[in-house]
PDB file of N, CA and C in Angstrom:
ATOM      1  N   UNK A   1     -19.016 -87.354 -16.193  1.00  0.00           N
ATOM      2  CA  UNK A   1     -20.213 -87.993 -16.674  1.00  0.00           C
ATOM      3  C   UNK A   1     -21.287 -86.945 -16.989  1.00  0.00           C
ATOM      4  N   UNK A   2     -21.752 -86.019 -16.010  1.00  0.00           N
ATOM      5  CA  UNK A   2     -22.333 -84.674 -16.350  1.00  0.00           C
ATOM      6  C   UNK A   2     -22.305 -83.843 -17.260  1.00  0.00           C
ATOM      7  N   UNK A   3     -20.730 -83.738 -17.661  1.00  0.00           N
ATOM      8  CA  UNK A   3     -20.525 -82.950 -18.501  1.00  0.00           C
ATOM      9  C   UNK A   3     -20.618 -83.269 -20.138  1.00  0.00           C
ATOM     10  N   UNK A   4     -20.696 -84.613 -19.910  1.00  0.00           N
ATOM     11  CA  UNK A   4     -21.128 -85.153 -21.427  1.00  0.00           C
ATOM     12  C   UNK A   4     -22.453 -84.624 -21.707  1.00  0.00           C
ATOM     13  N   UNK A   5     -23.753 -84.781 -20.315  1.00  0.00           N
ATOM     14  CA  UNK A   5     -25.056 -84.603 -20.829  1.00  0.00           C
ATOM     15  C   UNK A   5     -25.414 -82.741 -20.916  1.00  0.00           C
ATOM     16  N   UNK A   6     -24.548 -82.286 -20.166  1.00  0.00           N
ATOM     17  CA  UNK A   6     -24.775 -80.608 -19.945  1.00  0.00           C
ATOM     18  C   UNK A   6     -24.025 -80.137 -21.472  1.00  0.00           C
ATOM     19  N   UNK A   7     -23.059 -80.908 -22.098  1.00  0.00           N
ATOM     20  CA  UNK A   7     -22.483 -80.178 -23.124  1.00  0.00           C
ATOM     21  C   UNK A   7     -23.350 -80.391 -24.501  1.00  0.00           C
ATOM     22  N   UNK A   8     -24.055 -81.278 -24.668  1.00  0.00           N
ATOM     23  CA  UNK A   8     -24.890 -81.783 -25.488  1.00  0.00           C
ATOM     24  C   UNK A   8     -26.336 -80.569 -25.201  1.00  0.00           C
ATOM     25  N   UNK A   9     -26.754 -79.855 -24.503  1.00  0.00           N
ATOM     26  CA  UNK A   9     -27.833 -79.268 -24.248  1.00  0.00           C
ATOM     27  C   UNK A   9     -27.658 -77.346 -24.752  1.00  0.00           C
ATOM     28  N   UNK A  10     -27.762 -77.053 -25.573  1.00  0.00           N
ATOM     29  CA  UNK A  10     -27.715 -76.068 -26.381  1.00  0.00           C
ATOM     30  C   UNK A  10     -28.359 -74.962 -25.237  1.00  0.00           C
ATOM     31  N   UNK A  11     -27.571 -73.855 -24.772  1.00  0.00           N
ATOM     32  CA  UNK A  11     -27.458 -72.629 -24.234  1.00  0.00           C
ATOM     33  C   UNK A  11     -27.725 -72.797 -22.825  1.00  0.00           C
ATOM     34  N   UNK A  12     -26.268 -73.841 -22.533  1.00  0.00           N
ATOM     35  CA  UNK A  12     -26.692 -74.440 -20.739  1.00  0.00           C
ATOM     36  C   UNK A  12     -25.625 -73.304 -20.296  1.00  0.00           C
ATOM     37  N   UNK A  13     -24.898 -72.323 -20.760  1.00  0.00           N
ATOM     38  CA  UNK A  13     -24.217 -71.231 -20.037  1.00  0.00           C
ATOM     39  C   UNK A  13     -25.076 -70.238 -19.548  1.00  0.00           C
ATOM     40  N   UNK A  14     -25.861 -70.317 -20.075  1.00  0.00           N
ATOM     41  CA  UNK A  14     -27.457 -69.636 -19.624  1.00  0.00           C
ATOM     42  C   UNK A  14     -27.648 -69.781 -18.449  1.00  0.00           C
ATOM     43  N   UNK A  15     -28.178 -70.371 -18.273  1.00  0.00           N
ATOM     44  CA  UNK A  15     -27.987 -71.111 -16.726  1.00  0.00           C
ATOM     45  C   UNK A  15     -27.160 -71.048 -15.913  1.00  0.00           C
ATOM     46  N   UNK A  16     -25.843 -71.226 -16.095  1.00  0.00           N
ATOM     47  CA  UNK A  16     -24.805 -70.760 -15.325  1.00  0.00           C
ATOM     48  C   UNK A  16     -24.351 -69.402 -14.769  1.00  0.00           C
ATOM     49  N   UNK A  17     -25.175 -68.485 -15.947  1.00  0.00           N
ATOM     50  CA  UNK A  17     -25.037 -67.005 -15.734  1.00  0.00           C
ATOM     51  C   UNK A  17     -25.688 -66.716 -14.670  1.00  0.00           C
ATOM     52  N   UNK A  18     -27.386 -67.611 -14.793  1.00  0.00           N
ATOM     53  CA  UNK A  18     -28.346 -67.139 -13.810  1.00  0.00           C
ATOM     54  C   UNK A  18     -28.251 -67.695 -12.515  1.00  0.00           C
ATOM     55  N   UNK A  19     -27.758 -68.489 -12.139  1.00  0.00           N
ATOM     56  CA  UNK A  19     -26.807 -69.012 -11.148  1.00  0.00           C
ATOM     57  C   UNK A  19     -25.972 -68.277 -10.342  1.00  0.00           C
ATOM     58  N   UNK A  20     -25.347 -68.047 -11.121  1.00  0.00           N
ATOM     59  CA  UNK A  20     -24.099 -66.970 -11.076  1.00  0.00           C
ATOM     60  C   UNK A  20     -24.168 -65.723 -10.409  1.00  0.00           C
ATOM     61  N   UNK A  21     -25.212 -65.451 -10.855  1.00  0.00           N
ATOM     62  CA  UNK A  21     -26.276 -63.747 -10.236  1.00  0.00           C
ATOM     63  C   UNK A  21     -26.813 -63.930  -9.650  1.00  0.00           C
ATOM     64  N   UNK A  22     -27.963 -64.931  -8.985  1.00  0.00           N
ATOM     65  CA  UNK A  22     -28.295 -65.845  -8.323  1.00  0.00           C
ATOM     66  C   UNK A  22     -27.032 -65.318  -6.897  1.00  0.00           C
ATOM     67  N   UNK A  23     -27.002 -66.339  -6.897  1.00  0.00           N
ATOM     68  CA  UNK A  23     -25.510 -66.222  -5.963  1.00  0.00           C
ATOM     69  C   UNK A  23     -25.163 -65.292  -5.044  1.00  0.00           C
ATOM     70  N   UNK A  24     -24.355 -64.509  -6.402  1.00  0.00           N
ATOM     71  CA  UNK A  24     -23.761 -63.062  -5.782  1.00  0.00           C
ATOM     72  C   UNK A  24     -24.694 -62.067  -4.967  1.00  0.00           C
ATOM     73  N   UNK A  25     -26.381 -62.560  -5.544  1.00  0.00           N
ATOM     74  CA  UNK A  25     -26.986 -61.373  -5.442  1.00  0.00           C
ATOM     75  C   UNK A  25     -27.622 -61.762  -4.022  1.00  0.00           C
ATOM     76  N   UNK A  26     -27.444 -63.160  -3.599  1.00  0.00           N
ATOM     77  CA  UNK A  26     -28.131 -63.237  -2.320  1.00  0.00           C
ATOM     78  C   UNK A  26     -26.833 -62.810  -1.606  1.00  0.00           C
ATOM     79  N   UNK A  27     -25.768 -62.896  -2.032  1.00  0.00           N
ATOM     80  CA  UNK A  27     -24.386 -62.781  -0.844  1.00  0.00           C
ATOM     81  C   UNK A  27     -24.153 -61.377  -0.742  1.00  0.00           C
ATOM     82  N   UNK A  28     -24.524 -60.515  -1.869  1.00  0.00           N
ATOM     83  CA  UNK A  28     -24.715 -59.195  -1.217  1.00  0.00           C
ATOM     84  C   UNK A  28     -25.634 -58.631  -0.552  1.00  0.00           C
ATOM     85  N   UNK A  29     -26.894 -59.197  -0.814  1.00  0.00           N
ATOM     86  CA  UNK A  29     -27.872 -59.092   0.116  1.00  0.00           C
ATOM     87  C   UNK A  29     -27.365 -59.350   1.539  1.00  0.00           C
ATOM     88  N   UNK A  30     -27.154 -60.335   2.052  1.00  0.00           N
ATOM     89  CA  UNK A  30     -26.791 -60.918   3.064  1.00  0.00           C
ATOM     90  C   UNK A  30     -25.841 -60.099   3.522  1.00  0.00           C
ATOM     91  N   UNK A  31     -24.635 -59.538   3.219  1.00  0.00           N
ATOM     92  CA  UNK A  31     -23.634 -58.411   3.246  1.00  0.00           C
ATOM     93  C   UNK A  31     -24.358 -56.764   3.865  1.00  0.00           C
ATOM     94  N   UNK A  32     -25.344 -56.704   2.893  1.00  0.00           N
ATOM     95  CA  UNK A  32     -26.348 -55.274   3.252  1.00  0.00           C
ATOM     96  C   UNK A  32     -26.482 -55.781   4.631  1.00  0.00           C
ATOM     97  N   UNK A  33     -27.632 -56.544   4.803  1.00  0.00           N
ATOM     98  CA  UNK A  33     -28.068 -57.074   6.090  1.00  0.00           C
ATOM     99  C   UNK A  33     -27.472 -57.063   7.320  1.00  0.00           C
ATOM    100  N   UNK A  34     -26.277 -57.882   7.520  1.00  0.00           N
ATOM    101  CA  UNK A  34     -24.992 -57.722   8.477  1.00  0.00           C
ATOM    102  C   UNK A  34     -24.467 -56.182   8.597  1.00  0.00           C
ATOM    103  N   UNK A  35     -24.327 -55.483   7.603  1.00  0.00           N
ATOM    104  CA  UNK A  35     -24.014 -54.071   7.653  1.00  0.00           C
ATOM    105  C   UNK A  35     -24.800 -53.202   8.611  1.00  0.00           C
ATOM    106  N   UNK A  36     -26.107 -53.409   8.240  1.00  0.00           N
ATOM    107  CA  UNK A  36     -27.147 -52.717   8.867  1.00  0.00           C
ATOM    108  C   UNK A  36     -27.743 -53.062   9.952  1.00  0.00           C
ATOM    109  N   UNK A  37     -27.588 -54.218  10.728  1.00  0.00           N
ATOM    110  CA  UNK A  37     -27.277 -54.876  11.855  1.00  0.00           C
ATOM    111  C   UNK A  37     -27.110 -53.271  13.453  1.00  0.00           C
ATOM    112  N   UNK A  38     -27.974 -53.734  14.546  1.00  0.00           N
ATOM    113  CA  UNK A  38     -27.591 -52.804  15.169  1.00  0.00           C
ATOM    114  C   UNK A  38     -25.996 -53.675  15.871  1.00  0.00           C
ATOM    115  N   UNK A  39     -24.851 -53.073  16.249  1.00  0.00           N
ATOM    116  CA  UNK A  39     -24.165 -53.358  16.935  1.00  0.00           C
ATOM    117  C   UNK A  39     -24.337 -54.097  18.177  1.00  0.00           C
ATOM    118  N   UNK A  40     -25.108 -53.604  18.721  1.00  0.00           N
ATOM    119  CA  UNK A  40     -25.432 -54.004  19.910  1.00  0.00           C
ATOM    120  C   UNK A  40     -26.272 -55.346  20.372  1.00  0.00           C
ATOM    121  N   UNK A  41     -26.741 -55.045  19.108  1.00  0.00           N
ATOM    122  CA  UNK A  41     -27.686 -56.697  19.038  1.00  0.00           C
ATOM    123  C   UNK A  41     -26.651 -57.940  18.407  1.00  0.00           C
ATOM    124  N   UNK A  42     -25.980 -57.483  17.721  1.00  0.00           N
ATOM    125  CA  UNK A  42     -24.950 -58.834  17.099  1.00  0.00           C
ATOM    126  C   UNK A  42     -24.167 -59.119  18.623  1.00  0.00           C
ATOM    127  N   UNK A  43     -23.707 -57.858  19.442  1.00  0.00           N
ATOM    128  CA  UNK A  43     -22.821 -58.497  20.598  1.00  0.00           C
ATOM    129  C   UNK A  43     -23.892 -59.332  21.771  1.00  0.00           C
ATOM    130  N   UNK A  44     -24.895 -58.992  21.303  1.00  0.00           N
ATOM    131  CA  UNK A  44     -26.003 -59.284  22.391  1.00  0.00           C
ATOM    132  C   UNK A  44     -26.091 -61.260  22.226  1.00  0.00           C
ATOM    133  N   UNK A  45     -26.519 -61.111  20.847  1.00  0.00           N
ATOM    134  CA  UNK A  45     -26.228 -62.572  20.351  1.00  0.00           C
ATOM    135  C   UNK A  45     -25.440 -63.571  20.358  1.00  0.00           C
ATOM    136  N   UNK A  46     -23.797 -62.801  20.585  1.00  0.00           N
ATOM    137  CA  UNK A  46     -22.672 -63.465  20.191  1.00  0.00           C
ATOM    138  C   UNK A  46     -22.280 -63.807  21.398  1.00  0.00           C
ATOM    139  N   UNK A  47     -23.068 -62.982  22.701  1.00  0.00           N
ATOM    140  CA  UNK A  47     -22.634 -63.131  24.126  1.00  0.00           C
ATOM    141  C   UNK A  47     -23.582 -64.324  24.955  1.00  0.00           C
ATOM    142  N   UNK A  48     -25.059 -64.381  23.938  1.00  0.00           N
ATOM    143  CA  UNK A  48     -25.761 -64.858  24.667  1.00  0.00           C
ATOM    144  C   UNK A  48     -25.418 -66.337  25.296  1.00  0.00           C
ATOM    145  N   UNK A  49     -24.866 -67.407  24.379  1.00  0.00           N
ATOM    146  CA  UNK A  49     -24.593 -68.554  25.275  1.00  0.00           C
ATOM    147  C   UNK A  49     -23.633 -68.642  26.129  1.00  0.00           C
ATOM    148  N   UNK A  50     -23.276 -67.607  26.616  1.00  0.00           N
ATOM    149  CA  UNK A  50     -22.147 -67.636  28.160  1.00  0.00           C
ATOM    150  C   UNK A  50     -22.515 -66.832  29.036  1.00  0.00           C
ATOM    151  N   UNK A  51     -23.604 -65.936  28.562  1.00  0.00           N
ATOM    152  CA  UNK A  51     -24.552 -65.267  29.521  1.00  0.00           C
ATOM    153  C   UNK A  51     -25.961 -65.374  30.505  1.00  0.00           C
ATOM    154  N   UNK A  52     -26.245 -65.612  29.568  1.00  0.00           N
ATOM    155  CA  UNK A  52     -27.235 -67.043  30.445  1.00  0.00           C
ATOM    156  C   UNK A  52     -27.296 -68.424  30.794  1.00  0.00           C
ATOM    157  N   UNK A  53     -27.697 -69.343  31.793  1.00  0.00           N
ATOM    158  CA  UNK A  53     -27.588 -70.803  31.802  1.00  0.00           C
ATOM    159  C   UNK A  53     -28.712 -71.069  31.852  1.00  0.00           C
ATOM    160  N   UNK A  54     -29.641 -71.628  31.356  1.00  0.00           N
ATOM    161  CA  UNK A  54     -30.300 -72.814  31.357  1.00  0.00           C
ATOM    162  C   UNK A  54     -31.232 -73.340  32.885  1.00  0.00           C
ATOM    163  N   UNK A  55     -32.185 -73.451  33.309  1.00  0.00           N
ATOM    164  CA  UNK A  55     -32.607 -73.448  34.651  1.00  0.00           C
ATOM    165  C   UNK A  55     -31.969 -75.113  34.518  1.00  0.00           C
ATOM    166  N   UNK A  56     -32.011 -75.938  34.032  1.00  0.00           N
ATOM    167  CA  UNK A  56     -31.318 -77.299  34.241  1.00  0.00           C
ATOM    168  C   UNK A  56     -30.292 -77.774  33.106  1.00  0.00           C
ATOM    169  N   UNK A  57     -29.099 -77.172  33.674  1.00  0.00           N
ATOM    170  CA  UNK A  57     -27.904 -77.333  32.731  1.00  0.00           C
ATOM    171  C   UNK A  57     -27.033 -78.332  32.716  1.00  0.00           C
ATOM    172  N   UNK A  58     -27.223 -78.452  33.982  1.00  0.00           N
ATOM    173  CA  UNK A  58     -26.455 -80.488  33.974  1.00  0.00           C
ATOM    174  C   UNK A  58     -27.019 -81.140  33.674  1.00  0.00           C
ATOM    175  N   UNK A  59     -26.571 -81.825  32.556  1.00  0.00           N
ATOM    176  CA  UNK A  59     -26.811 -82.934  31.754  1.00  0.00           C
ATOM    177  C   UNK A  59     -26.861 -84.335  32.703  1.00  0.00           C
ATOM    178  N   UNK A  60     -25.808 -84.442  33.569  1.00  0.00           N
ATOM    179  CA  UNK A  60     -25.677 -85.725  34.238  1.00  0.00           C
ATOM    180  C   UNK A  60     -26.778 -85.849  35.439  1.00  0.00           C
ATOM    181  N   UNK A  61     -27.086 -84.292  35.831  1.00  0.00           N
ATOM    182  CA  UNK A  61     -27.978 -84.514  37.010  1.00  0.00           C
ATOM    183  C   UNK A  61     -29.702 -84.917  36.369  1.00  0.00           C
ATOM    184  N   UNK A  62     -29.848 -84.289  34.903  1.00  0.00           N
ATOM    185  CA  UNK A  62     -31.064 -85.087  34.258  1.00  0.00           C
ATOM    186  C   UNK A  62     -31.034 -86.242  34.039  1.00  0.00           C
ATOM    187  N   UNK A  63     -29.855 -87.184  33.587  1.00  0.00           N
ATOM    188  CA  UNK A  63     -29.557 -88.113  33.871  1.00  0.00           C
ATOM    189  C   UNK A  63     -29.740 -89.279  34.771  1.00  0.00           C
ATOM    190  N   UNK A  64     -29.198 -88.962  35.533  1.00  0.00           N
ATOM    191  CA  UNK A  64     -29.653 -89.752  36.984  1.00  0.00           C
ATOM    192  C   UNK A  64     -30.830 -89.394  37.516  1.00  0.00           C
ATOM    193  N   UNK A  65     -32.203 -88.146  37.512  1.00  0.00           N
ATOM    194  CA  UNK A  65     -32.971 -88.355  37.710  1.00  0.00           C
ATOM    195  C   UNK A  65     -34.013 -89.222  36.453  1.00  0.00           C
ATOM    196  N   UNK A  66     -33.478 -89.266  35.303  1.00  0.00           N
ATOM    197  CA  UNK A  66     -33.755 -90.138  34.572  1.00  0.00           C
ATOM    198  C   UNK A  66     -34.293 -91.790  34.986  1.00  0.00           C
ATOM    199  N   UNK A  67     -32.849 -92.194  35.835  1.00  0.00           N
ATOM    200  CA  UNK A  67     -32.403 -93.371  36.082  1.00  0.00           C
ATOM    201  C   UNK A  67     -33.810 -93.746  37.108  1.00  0.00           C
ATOM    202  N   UNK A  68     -33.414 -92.715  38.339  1.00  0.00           N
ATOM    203  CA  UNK A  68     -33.852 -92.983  39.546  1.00  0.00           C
ATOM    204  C   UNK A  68     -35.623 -93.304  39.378  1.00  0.00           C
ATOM    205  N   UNK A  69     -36.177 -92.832  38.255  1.00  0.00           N
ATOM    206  CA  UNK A  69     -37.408 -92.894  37.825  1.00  0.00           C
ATOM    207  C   UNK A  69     -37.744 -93.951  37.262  1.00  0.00           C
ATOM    208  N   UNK A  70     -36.900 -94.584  36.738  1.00  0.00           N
ATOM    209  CA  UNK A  70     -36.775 -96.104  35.691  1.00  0.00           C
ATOM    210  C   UNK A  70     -36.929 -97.062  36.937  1.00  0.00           C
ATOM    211  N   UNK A  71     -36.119 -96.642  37.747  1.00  0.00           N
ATOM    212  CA  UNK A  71     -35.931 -97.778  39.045  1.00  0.00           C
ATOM    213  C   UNK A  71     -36.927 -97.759  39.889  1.00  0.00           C
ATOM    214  N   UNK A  72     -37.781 -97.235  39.719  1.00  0.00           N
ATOM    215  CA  UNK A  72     -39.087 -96.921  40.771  1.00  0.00           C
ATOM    216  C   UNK A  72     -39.968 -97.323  40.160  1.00  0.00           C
ATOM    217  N   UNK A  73     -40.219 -97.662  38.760  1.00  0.00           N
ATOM    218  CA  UNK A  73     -41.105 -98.491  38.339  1.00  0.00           C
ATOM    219  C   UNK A  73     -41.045 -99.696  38.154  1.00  0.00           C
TER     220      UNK A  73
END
């Protein structure tokens, strides 16, 4: 259905080019970035949710003090 109204529109590859470069040029960006990354900080990151917990990490024990608060009013 698109392609009926995009083919009818005179120099829509234009667009596609700039798109196109667009694109690539943020994904190499993004590529630089990760490159230049200290090591130590990506493992720092990648470690962090099994390295630290949470001062209230049970879910069920917020839970039930949830409850116990409902029931007291």
């Amino acid at each position: 259905m698109f392609s009926i109204y995009l083919s009818s529109i005179e120099g829509i590859s234009v667009f596609a080019i700039i798109g196109l470069i667009i694109f690539f040029g943020m994904f190499a960006l993004m590529i630089l970035w990760v490159a230049k990354l200290d090591k130590k900080y990506i493992a720092h990151m990648g470690n962090m949710p099994l390295d630290e917990e949470p001062a209230s990490s049970d879910k069920s024990e917020n839970f039930n003090n949830a409850e116990t608060k409902n029931e007291i009013k």
